[in-house]
Protein backbone atom coordinates (compact mmCIF):
# COMPACT_ATOMS: atom_id res chain seq x y z
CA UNK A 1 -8.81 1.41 25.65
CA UNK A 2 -8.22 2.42 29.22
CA UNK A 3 -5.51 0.82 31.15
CA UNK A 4 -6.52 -0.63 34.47
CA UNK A 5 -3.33 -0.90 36.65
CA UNK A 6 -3.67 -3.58 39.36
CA UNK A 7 -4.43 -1.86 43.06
CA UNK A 8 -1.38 -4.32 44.26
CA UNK A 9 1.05 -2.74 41.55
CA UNK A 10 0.04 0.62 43.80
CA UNK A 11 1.39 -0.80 46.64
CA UNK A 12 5.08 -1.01 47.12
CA UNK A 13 5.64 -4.08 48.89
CA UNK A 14 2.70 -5.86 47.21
CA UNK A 15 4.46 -5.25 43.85
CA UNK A 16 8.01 -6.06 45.06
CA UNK A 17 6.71 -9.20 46.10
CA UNK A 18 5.50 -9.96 43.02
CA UNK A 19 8.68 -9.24 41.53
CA UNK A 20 10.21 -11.49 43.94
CA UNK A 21 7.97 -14.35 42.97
CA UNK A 22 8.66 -13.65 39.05
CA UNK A 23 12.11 -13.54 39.53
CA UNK A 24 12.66 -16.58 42.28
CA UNK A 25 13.75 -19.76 41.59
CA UNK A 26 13.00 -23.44 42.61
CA UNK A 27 15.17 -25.10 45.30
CA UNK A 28 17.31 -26.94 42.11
CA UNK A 29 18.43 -22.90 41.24
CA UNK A 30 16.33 -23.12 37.96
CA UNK A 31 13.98 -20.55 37.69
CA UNK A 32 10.10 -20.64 38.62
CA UNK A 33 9.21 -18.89 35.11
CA UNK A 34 10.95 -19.74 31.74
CA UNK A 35 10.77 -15.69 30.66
CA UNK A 36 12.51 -14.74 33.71
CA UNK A 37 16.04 -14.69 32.70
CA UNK A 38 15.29 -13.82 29.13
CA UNK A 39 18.12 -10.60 29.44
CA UNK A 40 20.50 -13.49 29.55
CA UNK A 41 19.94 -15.42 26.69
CA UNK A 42 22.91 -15.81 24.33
CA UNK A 43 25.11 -13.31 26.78
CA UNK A 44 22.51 -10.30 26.95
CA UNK A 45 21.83 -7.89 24.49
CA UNK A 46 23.99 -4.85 25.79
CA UNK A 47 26.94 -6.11 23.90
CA UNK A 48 28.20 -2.62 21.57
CA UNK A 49 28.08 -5.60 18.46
CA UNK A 50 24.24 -5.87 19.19
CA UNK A 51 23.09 -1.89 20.53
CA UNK A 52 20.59 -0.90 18.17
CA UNK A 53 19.47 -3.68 16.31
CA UNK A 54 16.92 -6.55 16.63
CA UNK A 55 18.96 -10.52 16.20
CA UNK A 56 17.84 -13.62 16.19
CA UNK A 57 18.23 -13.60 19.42
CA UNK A 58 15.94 -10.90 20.39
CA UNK A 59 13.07 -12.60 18.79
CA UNK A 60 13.93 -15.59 20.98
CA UNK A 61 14.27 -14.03 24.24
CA UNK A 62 11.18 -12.20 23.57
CA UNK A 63 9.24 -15.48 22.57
CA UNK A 64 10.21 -16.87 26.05
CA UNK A 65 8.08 -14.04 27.68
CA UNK A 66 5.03 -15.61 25.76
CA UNK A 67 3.69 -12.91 23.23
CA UNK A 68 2.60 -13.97 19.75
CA UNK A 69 5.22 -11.90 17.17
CA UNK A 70 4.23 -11.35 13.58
CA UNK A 71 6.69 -10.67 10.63
């Protein structure tokens, strides 16, 4: 399989719009997609207690970003 990158991910301000959009938010401050903030949940997994291992809640801040993950 042969990844097709999207001509507007080639172009600079075309894909830093997008990221713009992905990472707006609605007038009330919450954000326009639920997987947007996902580096946030439970206080962010940079914590030294957390490097290097998968938690709880890594599988939850990845199931905000919508994949399917199998055990």
């Amino acid at each position: 399989m042969t990844l097709q990158i999207p001509p507007c991910l080639w172009d600079e301000a075309c894909a830093a719009q997008l990221l713009r959009r992905y990472w707006g938010q609605h007038p009330d401050g919450s954000p326009r997609y639920t997987g947007s903030r996902f580096e946030r949940l439970a206080g962010g997994g940079d914590k030294p207690s957390e490097a290097n291992r998968f938690t709880a809640d890594d599988v939850m801040a990845v199931s905000t970003e919508g994949p399917v993950s199998k055990p």
